[in-house]
PDB file of N, CA and C in Angstrom:
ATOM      1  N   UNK A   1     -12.646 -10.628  18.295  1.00  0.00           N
ATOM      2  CA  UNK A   1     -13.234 -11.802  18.887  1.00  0.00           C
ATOM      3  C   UNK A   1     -12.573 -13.046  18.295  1.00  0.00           C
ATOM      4  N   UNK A   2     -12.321 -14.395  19.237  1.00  0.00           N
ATOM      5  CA  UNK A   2     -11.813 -15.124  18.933  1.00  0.00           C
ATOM      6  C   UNK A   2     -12.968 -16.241  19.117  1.00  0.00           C
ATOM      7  N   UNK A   3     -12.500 -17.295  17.807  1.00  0.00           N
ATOM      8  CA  UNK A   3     -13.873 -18.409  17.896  1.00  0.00           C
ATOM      9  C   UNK A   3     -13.125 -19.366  17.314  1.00  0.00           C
ATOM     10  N   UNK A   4     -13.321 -20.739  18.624  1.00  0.00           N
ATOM     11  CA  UNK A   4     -12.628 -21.815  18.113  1.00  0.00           C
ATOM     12  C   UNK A   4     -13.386 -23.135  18.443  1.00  0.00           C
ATOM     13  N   UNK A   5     -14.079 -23.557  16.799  1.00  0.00           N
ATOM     14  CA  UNK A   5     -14.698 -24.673  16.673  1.00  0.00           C
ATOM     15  C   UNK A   5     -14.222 -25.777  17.091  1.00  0.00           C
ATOM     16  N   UNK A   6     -15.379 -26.025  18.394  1.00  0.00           N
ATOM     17  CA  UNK A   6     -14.800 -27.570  18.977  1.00  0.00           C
ATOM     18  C   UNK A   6     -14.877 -28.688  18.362  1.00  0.00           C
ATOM     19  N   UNK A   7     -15.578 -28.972  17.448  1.00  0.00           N
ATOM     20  CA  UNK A   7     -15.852 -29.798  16.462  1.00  0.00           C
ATOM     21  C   UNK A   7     -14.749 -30.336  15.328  1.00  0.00           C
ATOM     22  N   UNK A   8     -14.065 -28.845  14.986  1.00  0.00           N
ATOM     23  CA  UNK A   8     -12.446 -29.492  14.098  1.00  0.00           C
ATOM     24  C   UNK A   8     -11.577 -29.448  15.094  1.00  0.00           C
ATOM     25  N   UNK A   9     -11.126 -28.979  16.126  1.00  0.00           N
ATOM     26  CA  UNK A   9      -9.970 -29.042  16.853  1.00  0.00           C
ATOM     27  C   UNK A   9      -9.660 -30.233  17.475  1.00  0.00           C
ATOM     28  N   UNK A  10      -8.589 -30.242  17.237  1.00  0.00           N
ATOM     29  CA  UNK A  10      -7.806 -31.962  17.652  1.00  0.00           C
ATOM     30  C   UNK A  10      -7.317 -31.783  18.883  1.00  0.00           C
ATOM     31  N   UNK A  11      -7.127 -30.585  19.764  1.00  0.00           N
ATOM     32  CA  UNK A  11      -6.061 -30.405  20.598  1.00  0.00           C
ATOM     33  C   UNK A  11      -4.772 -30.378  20.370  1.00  0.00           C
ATOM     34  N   UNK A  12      -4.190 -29.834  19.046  1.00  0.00           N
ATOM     35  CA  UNK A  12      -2.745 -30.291  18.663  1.00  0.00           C
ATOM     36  C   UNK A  12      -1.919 -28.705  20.044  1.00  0.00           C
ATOM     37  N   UNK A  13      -2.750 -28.196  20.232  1.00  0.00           N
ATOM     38  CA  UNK A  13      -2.246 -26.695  20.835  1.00  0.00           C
ATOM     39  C   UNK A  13      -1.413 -26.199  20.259  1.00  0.00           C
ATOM     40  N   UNK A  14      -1.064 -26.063  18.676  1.00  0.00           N
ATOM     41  CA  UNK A  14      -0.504 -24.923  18.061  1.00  0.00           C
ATOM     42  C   UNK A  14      -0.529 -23.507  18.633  1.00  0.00           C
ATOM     43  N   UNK A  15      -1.973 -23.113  18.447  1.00  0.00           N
ATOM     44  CA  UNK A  15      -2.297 -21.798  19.061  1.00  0.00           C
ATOM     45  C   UNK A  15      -1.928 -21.259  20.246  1.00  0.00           C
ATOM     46  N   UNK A  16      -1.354 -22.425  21.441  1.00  0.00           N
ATOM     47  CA  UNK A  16      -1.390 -22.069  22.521  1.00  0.00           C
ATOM     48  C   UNK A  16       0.404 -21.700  22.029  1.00  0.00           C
ATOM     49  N   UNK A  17       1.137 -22.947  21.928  1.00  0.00           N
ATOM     50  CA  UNK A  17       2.313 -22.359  21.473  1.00  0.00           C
ATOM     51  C   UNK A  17       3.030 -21.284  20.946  1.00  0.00           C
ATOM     52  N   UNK A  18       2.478 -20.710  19.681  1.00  0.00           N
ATOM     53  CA  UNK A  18       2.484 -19.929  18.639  1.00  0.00           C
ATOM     54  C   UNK A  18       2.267 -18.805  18.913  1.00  0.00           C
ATOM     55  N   UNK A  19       1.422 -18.612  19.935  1.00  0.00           N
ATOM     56  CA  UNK A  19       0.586 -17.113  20.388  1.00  0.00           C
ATOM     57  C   UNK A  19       1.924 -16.305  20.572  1.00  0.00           C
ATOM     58  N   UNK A  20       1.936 -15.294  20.367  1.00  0.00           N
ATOM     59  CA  UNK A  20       3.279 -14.484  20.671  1.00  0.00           C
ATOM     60  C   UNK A  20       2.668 -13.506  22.300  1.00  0.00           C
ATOM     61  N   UNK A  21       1.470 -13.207  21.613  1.00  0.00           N
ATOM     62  CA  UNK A  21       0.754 -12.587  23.607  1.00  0.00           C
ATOM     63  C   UNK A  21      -0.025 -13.792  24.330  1.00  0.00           C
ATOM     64  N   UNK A  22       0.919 -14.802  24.338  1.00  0.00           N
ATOM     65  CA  UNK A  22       0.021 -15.587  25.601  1.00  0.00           C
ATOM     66  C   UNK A  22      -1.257 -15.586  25.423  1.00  0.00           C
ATOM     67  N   UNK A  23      -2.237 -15.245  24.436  1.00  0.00           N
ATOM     68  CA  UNK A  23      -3.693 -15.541  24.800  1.00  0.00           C
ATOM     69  C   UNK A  23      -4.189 -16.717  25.222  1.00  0.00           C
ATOM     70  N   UNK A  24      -3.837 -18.040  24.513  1.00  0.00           N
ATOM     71  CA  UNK A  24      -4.354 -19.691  24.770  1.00  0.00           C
ATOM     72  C   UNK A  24      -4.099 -19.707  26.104  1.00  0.00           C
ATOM     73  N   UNK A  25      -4.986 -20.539  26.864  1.00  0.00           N
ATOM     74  CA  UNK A  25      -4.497 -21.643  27.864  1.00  0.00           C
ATOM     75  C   UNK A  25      -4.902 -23.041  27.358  1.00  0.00           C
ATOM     76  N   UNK A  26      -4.546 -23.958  28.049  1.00  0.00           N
ATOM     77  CA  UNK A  26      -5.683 -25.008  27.709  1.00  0.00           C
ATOM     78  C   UNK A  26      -6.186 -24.865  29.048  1.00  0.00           C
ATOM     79  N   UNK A  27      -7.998 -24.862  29.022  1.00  0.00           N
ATOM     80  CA  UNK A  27      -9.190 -25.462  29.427  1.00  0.00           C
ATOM     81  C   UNK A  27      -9.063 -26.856  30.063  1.00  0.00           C
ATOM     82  N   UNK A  28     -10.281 -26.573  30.816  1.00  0.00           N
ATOM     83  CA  UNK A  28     -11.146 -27.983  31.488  1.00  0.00           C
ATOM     84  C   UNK A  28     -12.043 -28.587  30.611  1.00  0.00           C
ATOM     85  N   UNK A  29     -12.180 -27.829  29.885  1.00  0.00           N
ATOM     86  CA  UNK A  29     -13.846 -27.719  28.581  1.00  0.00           C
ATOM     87  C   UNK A  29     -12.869 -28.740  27.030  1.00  0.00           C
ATOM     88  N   UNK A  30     -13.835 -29.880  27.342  1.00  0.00           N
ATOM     89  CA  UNK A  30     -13.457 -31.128  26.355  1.00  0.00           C
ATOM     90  C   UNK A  30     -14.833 -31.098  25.006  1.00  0.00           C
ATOM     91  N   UNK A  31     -13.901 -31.615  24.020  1.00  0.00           N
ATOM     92  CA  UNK A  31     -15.131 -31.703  23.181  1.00  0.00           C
ATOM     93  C   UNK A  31     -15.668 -32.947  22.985  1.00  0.00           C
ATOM     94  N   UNK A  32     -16.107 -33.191  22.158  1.00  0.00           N
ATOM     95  CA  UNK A  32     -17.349 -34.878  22.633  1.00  0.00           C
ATOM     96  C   UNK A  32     -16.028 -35.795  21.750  1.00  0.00           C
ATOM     97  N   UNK A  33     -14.838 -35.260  21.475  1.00  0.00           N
ATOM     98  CA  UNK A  33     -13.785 -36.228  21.240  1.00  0.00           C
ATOM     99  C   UNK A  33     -13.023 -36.548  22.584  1.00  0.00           C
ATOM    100  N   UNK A  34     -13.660 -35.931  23.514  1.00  0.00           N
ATOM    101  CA  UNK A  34     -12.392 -36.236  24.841  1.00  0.00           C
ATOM    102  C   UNK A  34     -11.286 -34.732  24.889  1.00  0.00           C
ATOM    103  N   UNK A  35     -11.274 -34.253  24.110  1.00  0.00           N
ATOM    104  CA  UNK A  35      -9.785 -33.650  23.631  1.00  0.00           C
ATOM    105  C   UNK A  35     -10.160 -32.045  24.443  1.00  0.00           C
ATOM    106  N   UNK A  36      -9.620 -31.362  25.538  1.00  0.00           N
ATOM    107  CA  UNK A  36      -8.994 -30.124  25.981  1.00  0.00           C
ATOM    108  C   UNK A  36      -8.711 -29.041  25.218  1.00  0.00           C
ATOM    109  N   UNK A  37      -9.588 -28.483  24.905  1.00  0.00           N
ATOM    110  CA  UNK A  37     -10.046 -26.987  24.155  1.00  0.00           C
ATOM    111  C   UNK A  37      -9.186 -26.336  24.299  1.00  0.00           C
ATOM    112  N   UNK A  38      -8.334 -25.699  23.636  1.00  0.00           N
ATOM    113  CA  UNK A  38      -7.805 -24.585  23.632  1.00  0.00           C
ATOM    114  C   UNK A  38      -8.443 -23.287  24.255  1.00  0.00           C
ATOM    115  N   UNK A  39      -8.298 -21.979  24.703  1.00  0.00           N
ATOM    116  CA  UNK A  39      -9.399 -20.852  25.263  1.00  0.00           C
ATOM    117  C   UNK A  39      -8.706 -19.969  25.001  1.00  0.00           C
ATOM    118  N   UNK A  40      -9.381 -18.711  24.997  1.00  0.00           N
ATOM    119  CA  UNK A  40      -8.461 -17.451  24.385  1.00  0.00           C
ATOM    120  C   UNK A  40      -8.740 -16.683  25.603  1.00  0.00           C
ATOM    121  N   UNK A  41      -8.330 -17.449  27.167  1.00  0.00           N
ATOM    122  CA  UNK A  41      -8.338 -16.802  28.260  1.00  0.00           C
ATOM    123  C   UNK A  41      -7.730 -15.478  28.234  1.00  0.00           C
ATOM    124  N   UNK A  42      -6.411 -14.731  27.636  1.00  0.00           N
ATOM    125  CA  UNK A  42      -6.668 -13.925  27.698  1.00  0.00           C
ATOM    126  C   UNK A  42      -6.435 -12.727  25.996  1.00  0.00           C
ATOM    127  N   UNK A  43      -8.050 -12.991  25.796  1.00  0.00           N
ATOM    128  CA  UNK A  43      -8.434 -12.221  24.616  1.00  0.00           C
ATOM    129  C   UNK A  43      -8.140 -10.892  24.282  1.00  0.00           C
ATOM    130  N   UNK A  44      -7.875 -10.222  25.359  1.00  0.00           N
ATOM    131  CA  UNK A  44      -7.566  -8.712  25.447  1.00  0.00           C
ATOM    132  C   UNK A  44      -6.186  -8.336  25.407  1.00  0.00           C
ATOM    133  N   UNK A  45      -5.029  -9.503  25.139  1.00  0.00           N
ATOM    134  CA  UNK A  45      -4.106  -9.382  25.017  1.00  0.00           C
ATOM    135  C   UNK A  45      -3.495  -9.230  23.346  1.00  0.00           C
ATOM    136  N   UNK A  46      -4.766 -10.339  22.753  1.00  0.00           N
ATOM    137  CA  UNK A  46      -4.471 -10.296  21.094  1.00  0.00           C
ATOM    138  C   UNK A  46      -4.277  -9.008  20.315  1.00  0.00           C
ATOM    139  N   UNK A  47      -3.264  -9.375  19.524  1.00  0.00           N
ATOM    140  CA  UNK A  47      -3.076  -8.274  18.622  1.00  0.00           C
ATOM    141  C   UNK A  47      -3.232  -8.357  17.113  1.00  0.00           C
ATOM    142  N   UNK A  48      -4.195  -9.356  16.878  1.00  0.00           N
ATOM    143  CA  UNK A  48      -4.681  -9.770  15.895  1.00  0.00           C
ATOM    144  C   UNK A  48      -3.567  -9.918  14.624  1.00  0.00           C
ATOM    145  N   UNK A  49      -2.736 -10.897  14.562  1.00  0.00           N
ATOM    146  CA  UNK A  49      -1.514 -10.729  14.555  1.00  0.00           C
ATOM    147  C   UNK A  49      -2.179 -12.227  13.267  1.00  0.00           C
ATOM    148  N   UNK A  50      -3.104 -12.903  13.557  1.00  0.00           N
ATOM    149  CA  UNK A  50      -3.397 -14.239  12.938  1.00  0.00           C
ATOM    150  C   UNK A  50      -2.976 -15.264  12.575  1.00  0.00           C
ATOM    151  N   UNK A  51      -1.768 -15.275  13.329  1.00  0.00           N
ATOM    152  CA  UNK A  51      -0.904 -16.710  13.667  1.00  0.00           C
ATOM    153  C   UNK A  51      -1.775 -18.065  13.437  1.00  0.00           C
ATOM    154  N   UNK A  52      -2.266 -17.862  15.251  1.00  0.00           N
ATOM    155  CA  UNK A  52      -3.552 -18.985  15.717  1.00  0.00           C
ATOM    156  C   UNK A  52      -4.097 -19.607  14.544  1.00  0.00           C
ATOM    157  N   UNK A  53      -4.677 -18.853  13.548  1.00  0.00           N
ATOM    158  CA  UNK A  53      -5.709 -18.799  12.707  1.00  0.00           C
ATOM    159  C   UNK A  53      -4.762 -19.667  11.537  1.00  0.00           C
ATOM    160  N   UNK A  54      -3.547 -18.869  10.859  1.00  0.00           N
ATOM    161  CA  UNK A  54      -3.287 -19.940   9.949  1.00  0.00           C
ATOM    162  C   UNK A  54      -2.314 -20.728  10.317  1.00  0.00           C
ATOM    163  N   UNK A  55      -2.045 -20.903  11.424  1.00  0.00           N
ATOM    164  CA  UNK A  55      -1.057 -22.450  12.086  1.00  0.00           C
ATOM    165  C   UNK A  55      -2.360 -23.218  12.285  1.00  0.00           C
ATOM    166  N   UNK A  56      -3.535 -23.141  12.309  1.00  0.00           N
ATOM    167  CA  UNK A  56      -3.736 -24.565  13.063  1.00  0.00           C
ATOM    168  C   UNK A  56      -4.438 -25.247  12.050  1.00  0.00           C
ATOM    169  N   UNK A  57      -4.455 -26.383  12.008  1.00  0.00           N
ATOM    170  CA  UNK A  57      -4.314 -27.797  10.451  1.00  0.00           C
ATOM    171  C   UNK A  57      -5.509 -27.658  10.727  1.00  0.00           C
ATOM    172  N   UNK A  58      -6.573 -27.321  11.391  1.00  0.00           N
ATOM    173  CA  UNK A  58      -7.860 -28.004  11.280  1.00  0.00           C
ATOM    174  C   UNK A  58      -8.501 -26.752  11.059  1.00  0.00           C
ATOM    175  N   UNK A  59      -7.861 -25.533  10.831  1.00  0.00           N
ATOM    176  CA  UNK A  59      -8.592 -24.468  10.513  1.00  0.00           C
ATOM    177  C   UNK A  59     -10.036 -24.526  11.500  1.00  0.00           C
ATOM    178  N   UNK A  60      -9.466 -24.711  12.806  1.00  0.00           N
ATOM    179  CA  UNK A  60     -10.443 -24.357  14.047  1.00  0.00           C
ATOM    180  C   UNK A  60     -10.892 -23.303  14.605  1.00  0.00           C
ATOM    181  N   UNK A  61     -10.206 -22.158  14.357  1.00  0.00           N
ATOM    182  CA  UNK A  61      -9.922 -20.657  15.230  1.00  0.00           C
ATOM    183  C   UNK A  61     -10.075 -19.776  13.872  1.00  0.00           C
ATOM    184  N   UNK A  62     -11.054 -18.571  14.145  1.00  0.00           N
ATOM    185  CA  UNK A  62     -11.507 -17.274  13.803  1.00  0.00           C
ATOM    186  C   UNK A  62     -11.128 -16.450  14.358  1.00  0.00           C
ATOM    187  N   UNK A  63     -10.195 -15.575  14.015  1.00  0.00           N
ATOM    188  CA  UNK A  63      -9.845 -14.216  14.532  1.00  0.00           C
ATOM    189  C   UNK A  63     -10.387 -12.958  13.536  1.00  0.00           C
ATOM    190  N   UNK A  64     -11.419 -12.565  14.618  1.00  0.00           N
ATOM    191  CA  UNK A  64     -12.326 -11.264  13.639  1.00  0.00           C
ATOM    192  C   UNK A  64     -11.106 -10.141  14.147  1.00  0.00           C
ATOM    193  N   UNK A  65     -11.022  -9.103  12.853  1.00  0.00           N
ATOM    194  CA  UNK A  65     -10.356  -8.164  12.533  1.00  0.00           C
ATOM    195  C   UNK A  65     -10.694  -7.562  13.272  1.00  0.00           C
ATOM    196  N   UNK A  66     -10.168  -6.550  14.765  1.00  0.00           N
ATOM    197  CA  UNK A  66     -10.336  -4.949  14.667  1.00  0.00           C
ATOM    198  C   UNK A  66     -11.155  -4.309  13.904  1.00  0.00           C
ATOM    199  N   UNK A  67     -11.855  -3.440  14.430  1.00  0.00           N
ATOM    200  CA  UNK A  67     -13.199  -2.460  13.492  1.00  0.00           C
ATOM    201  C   UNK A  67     -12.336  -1.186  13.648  1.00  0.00           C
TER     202      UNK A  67
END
């Protein structure tokens, strides 16, 4: 599962970049800064690989481990 606090994210879209499986898109879904959410439209592609997680400066995005 992927979880990305709208509250620290700036919109820099690291994650969307960085993703090596395409998961990010950017969204319609703004946070009360104005700023275009990142989405882990497609989640089922991740390979928990945790890029997302330590590229982005605002430490916005949770990538829970595989069970």
């Amino acid at each position: 599962m992927i979880q990305i606090n709208p509250d620290l994210c700036k919109g820099c879209y690291i994650c969307v970049e960085i993703c090596p499986k395409s998961v990010y898109t950017v969204s319609s879904v703004t946070n009360k800064k104005d700023i275009k959410l990142p989405s882990p439209e497609n989640e089922n592609n991740c390979i928990h690989c945790h890029l997302c997680e330590l590229e982005c400066p605002d430490q916005a995005i949770y990538v829970e481990d595989k069970k």
